[in-house]
C-alpha atoms as a PDB file:
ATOM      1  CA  UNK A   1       0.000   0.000   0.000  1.00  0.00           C
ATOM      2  CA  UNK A   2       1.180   3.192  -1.088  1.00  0.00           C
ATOM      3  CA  UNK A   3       1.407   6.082   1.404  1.00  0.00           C
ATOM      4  CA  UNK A   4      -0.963   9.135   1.153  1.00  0.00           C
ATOM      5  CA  UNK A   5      -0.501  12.641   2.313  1.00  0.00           C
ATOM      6  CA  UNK A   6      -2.741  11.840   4.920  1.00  0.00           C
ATOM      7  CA  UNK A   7      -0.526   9.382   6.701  1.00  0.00           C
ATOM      8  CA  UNK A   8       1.714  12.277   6.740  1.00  0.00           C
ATOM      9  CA  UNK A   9      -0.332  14.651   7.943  1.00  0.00           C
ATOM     10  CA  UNK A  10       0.451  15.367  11.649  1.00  0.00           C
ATOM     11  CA  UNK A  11       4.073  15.381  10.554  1.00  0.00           C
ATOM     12  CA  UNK A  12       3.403  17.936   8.231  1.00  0.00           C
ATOM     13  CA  UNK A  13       1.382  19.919  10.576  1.00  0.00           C
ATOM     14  CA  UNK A  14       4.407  19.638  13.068  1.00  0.00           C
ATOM     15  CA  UNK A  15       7.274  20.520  10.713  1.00  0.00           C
ATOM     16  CA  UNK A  16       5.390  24.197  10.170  1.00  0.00           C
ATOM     17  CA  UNK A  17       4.113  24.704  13.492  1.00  0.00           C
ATOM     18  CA  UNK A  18       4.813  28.156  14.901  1.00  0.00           C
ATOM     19  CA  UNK A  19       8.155  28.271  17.167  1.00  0.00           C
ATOM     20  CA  UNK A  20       8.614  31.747  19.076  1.00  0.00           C
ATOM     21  CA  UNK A  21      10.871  32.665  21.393  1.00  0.00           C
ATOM     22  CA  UNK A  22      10.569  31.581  25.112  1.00  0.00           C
ATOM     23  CA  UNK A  23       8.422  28.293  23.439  1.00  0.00           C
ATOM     24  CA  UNK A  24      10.043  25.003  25.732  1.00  0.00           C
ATOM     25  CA  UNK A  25      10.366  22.244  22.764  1.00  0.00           C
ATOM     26  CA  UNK A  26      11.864  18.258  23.172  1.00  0.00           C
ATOM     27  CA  UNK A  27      13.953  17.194  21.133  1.00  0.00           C
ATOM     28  CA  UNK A  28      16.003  13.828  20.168  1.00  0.00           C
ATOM     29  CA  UNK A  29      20.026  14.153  20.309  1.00  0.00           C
ATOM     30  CA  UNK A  30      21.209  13.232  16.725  1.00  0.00           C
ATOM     31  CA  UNK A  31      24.364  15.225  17.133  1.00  0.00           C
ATOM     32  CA  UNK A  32      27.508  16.078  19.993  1.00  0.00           C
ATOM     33  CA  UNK A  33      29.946  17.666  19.408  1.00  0.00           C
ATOM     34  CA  UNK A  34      33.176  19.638  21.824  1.00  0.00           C
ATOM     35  CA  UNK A  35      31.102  22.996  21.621  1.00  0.00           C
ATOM     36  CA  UNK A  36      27.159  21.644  21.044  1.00  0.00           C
ATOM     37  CA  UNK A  37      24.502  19.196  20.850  1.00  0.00           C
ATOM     38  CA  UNK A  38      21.960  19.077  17.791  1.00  0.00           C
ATOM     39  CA  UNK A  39      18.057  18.284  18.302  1.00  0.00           C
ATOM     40  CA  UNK A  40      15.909  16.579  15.979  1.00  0.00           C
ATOM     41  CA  UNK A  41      12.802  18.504  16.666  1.00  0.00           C
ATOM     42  CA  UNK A  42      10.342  17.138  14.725  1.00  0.00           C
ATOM     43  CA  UNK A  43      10.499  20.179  12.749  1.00  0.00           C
ATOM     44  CA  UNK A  44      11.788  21.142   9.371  1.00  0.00           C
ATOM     45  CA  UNK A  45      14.916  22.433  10.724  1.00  0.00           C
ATOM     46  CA  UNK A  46      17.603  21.248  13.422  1.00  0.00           C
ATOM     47  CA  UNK A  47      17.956  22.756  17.221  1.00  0.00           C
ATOM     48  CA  UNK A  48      21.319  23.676  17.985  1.00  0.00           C
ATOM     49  CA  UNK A  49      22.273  23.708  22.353  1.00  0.00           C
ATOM     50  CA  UNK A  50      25.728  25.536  22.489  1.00  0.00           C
ATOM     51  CA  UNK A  51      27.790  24.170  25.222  1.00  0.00           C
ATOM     52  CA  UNK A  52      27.293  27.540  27.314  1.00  0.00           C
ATOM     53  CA  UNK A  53      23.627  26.733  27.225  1.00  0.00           C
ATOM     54  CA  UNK A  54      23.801  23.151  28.029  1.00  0.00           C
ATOM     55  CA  UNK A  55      24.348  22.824  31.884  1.00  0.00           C
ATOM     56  CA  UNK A  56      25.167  25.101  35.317  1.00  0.00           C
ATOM     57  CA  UNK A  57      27.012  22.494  36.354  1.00  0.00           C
ATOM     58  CA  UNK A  58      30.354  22.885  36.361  1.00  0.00           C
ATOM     59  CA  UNK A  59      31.204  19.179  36.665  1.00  0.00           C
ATOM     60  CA  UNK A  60      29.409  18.816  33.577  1.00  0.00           C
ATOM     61  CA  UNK A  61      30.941  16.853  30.500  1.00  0.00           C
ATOM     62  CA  UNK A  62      29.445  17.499  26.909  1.00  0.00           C
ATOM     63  CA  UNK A  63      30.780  13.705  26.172  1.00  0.00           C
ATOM     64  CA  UNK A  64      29.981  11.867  29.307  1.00  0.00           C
ATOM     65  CA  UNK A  65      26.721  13.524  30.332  1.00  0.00           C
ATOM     66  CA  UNK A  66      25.158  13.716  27.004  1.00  0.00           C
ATOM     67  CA  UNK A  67      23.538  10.454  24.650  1.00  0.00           C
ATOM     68  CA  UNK A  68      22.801  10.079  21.432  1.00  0.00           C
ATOM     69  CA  UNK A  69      19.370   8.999  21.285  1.00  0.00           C
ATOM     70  CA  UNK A  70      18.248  11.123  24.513  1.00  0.00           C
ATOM     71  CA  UNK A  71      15.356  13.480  24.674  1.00  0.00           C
ATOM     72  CA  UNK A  72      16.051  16.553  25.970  1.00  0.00           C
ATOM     73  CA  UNK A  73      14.030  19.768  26.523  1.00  0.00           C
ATOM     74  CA  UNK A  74      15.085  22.977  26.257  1.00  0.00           C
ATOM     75  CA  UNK A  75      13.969  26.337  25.420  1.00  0.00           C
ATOM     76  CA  UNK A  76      14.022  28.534  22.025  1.00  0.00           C
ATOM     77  CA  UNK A  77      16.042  31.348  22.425  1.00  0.00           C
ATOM     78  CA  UNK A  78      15.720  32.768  18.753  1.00  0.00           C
ATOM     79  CA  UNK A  79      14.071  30.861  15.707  1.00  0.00           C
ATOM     80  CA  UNK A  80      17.006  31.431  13.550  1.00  0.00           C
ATOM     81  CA  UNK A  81      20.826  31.510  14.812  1.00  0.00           C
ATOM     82  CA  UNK A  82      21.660  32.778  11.306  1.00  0.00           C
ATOM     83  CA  UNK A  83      22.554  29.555   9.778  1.00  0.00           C
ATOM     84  CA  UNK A  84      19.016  28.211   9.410  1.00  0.00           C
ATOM     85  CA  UNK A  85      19.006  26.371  13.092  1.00  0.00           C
ATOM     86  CA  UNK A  86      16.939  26.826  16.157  1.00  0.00           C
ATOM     87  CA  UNK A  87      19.232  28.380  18.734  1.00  0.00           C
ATOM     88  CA  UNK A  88      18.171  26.666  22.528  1.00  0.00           C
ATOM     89  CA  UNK A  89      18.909  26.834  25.717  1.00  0.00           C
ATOM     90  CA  UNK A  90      18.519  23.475  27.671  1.00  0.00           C
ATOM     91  CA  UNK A  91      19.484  25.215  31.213  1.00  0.00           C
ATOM     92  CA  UNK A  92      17.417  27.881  31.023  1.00  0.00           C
ATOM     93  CA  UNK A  93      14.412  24.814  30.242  1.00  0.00           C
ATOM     94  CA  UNK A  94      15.642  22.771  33.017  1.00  0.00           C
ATOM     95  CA  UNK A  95      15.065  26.086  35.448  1.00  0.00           C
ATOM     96  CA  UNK A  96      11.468  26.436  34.435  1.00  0.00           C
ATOM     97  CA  UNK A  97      10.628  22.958  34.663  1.00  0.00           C
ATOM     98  CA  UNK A  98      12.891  22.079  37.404  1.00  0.00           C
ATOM     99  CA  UNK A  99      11.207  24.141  39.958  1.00  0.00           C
ATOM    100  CA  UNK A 100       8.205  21.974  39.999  1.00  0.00           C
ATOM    101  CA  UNK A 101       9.514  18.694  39.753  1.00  0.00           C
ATOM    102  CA  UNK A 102      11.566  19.943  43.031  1.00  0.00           C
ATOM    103  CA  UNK A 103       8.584  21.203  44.789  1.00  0.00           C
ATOM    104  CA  UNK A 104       6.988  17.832  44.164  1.00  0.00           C
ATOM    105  CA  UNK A 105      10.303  15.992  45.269  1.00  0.00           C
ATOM    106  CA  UNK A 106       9.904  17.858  48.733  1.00  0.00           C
ATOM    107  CA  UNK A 107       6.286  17.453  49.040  1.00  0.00           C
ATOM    108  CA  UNK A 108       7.440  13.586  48.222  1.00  0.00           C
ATOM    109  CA  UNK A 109      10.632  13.395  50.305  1.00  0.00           C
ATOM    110  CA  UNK A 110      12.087  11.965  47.221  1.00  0.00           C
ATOM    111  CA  UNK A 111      16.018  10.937  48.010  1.00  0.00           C
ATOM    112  CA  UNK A 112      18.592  11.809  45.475  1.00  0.00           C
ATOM    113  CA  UNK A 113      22.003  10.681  45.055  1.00  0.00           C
ATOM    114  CA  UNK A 114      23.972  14.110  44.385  1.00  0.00           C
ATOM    115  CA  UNK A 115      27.885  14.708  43.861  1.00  0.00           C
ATOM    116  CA  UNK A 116      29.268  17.354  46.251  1.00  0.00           C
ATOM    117  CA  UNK A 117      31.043  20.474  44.075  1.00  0.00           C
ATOM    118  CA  UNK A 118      32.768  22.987  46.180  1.00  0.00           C
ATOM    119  CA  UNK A 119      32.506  23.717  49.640  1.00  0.00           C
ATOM    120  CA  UNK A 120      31.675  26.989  50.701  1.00  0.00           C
ATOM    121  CA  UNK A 121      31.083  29.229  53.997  1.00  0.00           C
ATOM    122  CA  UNK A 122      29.026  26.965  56.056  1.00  0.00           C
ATOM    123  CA  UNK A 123      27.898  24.139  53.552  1.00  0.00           C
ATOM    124  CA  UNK A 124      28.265  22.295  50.259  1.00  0.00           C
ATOM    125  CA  UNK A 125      27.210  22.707  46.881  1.00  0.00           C
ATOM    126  CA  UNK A 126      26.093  20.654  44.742  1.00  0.00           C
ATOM    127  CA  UNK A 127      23.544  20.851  41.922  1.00  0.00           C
ATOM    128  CA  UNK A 128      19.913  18.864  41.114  1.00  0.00           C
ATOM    129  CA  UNK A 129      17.697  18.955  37.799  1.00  0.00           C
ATOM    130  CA  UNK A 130      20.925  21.373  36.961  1.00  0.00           C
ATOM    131  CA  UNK A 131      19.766  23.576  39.341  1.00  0.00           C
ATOM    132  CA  UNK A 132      22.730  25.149  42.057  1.00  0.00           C
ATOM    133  CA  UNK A 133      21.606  23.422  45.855  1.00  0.00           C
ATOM    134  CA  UNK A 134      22.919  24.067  49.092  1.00  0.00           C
ATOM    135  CA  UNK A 135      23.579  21.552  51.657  1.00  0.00           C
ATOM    136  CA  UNK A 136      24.484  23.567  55.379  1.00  0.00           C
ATOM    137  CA  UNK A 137      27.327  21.977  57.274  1.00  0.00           C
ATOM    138  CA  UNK A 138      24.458  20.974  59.639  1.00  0.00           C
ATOM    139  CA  UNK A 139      22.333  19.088  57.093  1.00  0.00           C
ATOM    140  CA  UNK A 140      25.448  16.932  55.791  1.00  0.00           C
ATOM    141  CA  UNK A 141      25.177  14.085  58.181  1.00  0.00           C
ATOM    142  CA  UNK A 142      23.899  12.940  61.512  1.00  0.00           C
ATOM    143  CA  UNK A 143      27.609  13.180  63.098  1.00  0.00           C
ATOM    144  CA  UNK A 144      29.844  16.479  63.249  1.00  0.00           C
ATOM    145  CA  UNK A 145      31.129  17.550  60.131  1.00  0.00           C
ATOM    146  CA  UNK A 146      34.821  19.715  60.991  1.00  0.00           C
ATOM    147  CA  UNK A 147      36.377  19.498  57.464  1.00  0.00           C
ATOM    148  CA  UNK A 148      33.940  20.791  54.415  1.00  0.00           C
ATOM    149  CA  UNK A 149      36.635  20.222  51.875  1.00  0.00           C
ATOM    150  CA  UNK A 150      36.638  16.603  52.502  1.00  0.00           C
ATOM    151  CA  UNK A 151      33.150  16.076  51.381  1.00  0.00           C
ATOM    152  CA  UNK A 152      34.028  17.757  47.798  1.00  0.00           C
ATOM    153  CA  UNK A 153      33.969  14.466  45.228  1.00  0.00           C
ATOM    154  CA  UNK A 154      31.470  12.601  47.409  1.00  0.00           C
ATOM    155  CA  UNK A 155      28.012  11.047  46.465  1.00  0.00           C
ATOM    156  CA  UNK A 156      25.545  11.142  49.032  1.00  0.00           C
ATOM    157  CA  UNK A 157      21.544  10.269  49.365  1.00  0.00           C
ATOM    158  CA  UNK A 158      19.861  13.471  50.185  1.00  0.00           C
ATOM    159  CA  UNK A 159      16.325  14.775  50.154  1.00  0.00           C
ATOM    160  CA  UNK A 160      14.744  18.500  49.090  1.00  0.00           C
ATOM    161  CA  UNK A 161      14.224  20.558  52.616  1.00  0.00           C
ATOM    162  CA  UNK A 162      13.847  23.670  51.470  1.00  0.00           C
ATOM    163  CA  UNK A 163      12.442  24.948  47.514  1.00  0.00           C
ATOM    164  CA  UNK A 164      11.671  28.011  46.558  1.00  0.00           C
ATOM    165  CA  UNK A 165      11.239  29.440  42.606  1.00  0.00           C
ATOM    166  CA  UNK A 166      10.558  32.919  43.826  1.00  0.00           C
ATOM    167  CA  UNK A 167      13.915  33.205  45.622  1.00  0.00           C
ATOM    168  CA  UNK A 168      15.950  30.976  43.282  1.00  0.00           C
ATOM    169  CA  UNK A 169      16.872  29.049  46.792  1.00  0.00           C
ATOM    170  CA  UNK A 170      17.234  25.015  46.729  1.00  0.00           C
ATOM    171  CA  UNK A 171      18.088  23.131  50.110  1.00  0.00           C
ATOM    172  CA  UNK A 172      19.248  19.539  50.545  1.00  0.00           C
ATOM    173  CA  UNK A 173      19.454  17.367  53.637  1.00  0.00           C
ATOM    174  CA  UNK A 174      21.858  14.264  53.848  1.00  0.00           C
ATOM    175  CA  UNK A 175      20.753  14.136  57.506  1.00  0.00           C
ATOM    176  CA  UNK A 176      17.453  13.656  56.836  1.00  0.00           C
ATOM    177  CA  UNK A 177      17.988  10.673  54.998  1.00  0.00           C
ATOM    178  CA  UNK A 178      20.059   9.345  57.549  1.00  0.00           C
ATOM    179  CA  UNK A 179      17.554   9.639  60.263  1.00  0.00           C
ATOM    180  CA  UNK A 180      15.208   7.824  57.951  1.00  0.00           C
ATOM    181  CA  UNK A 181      17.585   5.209  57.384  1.00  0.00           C
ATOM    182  CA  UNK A 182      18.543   4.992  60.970  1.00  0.00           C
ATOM    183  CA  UNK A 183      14.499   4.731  61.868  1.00  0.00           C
ATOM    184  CA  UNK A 184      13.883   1.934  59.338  1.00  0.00           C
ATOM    185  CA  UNK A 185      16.874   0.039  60.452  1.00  0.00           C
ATOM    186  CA  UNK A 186      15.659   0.470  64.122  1.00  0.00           C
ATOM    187  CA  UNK A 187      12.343  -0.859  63.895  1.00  0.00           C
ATOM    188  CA  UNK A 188      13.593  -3.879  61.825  1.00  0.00           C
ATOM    189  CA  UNK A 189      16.109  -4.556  64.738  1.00  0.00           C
ATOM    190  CA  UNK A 190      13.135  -4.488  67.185  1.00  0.00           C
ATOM    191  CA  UNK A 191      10.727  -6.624  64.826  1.00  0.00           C
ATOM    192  CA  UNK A 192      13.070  -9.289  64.784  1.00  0.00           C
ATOM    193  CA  UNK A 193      13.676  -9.350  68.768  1.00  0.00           C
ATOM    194  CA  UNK A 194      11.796 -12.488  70.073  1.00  0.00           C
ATOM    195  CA  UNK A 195      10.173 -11.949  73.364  1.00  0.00           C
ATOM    196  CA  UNK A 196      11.004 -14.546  75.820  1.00  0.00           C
ATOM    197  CA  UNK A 197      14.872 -14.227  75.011  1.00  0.00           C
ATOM    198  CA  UNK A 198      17.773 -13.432  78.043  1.00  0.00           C
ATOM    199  CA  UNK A 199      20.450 -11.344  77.218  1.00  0.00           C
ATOM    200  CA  UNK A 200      23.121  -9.065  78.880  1.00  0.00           C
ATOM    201  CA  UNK A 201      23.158  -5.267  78.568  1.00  0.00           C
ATOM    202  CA  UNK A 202      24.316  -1.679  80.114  1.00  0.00           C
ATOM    203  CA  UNK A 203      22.079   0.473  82.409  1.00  0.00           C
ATOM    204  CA  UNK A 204      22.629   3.530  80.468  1.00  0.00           C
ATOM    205  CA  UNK A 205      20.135   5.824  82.372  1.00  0.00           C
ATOM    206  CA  UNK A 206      18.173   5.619  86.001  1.00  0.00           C
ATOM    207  CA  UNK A 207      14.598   7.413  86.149  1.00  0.00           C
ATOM    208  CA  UNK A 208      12.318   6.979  89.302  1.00  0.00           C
ATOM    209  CA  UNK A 209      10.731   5.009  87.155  1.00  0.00           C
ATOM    210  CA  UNK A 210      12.737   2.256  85.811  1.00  0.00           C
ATOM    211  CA  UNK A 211      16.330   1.597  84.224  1.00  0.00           C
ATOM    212  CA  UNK A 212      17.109   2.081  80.443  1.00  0.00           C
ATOM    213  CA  UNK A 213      19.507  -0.376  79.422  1.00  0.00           C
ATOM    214  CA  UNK A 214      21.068  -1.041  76.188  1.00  0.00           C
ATOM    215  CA  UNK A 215      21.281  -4.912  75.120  1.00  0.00           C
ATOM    216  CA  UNK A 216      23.236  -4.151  71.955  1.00  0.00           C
ATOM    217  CA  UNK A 217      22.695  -2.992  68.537  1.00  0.00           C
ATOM    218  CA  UNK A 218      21.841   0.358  69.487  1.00  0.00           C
ATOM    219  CA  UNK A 219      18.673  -0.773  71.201  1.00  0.00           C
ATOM    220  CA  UNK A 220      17.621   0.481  74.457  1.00  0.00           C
ATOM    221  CA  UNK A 221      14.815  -1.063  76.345  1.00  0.00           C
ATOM    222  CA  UNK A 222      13.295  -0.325  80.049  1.00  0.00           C
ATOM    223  CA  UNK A 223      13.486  -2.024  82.849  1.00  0.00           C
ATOM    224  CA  UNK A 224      10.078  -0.817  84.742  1.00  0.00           C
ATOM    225  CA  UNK A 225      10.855  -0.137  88.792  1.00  0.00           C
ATOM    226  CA  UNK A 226       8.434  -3.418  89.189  1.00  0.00           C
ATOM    227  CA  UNK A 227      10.717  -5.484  87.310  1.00  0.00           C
ATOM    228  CA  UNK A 228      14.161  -4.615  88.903  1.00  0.00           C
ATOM    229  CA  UNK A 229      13.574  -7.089  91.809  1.00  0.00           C
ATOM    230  CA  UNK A 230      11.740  -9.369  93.606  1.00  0.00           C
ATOM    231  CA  UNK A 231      10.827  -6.759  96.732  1.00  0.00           C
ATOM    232  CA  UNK A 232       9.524  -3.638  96.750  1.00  0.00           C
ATOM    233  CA  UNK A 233      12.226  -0.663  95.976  1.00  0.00           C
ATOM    234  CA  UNK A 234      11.477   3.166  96.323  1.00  0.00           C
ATOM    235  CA  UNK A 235      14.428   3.495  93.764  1.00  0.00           C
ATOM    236  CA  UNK A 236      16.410   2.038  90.564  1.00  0.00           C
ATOM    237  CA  UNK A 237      19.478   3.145  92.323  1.00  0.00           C
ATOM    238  CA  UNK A 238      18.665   1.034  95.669  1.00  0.00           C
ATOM    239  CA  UNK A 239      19.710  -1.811  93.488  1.00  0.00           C
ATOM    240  CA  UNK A 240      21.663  -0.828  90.256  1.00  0.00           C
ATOM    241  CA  UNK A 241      23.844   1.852  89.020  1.00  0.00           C
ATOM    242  CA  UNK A 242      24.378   3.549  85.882  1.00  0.00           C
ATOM    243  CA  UNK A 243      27.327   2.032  83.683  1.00  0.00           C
ATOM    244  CA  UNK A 244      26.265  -1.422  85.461  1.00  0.00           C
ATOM    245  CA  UNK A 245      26.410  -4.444  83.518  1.00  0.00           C
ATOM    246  CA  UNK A 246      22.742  -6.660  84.017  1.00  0.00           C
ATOM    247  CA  UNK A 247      21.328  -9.540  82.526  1.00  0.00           C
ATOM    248  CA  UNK A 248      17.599  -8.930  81.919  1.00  0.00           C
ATOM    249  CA  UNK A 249      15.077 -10.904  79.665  1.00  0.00           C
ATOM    250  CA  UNK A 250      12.463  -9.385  76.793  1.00  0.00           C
ATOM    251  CA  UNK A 251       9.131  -9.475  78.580  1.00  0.00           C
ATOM    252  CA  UNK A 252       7.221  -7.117  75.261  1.00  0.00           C
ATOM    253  CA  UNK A 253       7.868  -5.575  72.245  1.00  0.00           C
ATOM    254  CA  UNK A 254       5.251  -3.168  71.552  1.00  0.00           C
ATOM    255  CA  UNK A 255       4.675  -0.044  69.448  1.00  0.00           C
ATOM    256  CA  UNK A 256       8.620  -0.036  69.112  1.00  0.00           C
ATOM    257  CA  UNK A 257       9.063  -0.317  72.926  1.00  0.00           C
ATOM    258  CA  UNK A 258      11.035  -2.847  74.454  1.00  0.00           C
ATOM    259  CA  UNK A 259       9.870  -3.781  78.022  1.00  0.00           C
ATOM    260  CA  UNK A 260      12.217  -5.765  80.165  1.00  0.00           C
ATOM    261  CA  UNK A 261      12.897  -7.591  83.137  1.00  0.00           C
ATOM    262  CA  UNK A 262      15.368  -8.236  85.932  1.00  0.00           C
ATOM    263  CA  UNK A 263      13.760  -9.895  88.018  1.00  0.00           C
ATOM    264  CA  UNK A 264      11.920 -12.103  85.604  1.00  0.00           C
ATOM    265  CA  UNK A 265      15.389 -13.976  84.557  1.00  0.00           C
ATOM    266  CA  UNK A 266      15.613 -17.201  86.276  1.00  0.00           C
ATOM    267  CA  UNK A 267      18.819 -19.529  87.065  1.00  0.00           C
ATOM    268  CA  UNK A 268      20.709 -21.374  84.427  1.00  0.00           C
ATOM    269  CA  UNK A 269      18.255 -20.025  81.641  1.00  0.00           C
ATOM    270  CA  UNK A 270      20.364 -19.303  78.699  1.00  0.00           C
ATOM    271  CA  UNK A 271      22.022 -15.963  77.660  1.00  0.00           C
ATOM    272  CA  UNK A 272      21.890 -14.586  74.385  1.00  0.00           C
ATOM    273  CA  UNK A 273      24.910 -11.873  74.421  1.00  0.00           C
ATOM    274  CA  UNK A 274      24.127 -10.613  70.328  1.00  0.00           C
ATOM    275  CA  UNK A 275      20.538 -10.364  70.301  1.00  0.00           C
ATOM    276  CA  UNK A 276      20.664  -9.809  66.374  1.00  0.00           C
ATOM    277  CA  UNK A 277      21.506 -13.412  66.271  1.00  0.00           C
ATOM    278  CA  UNK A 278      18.547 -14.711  68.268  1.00  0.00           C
ATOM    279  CA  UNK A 279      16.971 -17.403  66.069  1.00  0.00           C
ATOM    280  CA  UNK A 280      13.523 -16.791  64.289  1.00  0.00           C
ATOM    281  CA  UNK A 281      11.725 -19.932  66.942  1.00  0.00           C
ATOM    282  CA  UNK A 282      13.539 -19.520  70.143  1.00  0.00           C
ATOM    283  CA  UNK A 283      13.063 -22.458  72.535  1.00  0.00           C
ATOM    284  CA  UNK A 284      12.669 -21.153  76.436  1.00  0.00           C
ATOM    285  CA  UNK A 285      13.903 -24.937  76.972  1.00  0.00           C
ATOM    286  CA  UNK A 286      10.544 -26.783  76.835  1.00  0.00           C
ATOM    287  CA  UNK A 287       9.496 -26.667  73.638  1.00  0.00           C
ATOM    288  CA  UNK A 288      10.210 -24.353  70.629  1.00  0.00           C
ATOM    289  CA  UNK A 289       7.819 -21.814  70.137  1.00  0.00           C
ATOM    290  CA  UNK A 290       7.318 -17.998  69.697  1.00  0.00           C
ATOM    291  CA  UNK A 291       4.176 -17.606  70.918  1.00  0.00           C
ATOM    292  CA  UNK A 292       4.056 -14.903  73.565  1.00  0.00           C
ATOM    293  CA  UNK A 293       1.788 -16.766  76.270  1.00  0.00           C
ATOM    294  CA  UNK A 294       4.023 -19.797  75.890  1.00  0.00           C
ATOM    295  CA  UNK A 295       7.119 -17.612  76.328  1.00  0.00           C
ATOM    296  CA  UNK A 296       5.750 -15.894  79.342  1.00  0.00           C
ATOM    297  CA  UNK A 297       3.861 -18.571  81.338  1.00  0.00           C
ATOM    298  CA  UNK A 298       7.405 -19.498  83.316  1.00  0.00           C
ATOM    299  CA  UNK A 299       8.098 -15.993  84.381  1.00  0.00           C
ATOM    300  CA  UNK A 300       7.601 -15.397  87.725  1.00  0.00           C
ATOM    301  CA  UNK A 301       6.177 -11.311  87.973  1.00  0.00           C
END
């Protein structure tokens, strides 16, 4: 079957369309070159993206950071550059449009993986959807950051805290992501604590309440004043100290709480010093099991 003029018709259409200045077109990379990247634009001329006009990064490499075969968008700075070509601007696009795909990042907590560029007074740069970011000193990591200039070179995972078009200001957060991480690694810890289990940790802090004591893994649980001992105590400190090594057993995980007991550990019952390596059944001796009435109905309270 022959082709009509009608099969051709939206590309016709699209070839003359009008094109002013300011218009944001795509475009497919057919051409790169050391000083500019060519567009097919569907049109019935070429877009030509000098290097100058490509990227505000100034990591960026014409070679490595460009594809042939990749759409890009960019914006029509003048209809004719003299030589017949569409003259665009694909960083002055990417500021239009990146504006509000970084609004909805932040609204999304979306994490990025960014390079660090330069450090400056009090923070980092770096630069996302080619647009300049700061990261403050303070937002680089959970720990204490001294030395800026060592972070220059370095990928990190960092979310949008802070985007504004109006006042051209973008701020990251590596800490954030951190946290995050540092939450989601937490509660897996504590899901995969059995209750039931006897293990050996560090009274880290006395309240009139109870004992907090660390059993490893950067979990803390409490040992409530009822569960220190057998007799009645008006104090934690009547009986332990702070910096005191106890063994104490998992009486409840709830609501990622740990609940634990002193008093509830009885002799010869087995100790469990890496609690991370606590089997999915664990066996109180009878039989295995990791059902919590099973587990519990041999504690004395």
């Amino acid at each position: 079957m022959i082709p009509s003029m009608d099969d051709f018709k939206d590309e016709i259409e699209n070839s003359f369309r009008k094109i002013k200045e300011g218009d944001i077109l795509k475009g497919t990379v057919i051409g790169i070159s050391e000083t500019e990247v060519v567009l097919d634009l569907g049109y019935y001329t070429e877009g030509i993206i000098k290097l100058e006009e490509i990227s505000n990064d100034p990591a960026f490499s014409i070679k490595a950071d460009v594809t042939m075969g990749e759409e890009i968008s960019a914006m029509v700075l003048t209809e004719d550059d003299g030589q017949g070509h569409i003259l665009l601007s694909r960083k002055r696009a990417d500021d239009v449009l990146a504006w509000e795909k970084l609004t909805e990042a932040m609204d999304n907590k979306t994490v990025f993986r960014v390079k660090v560029s330069q450090a400056v007074n009090a923070g980092v740069v770096t630069y996302l959807y080619g647009v300049r970011a700061f990261i403050p000193a303070s937002q680089l990591s959970l720990t204490y950051v001294e030395d800026l200039n060592s972070w220059v070179g370095k990928e990190l995972d960092v979310v949008v805290i802070t985007a504004s078009a109006l006042e051209k200001k973008l701020v990251l957060s590596g800490k954030e992501v951190e946290r995050e991480n540092e939450i989601r690694e937490r509660k897996s810890k504590i899901s995969r604590l059995q209750v039931g289990i006897v293990t050996t940790g560090t009274v880290e802090k006395i309240a009139p309440y109870g004992a907090f004591v660390n059993i490893g893994e950067g979990l803390t649980g409490l040992v409530h004043i009822s569960q220190i001992c057998g007799r009645r105590i008006k104090s934690p400190n009547e009986v332990i100290k702070e910096g005191e090594t106890v063994t104490v057993k998992i009486i409840d995980v709830k609501d990622g709480k740990i609940s634990l007991s002193m008093k509830a550990v009885e002799e010869k019952e087995d100790v469990i010093e890496d609690v991370e390596e606590t089997p999915s059944t664990y066996s109180t001796g009878e039989e295995a099991t990791t059902g919590l009435g099973a587990l519990l109905k041999n504690i004395k309270l």
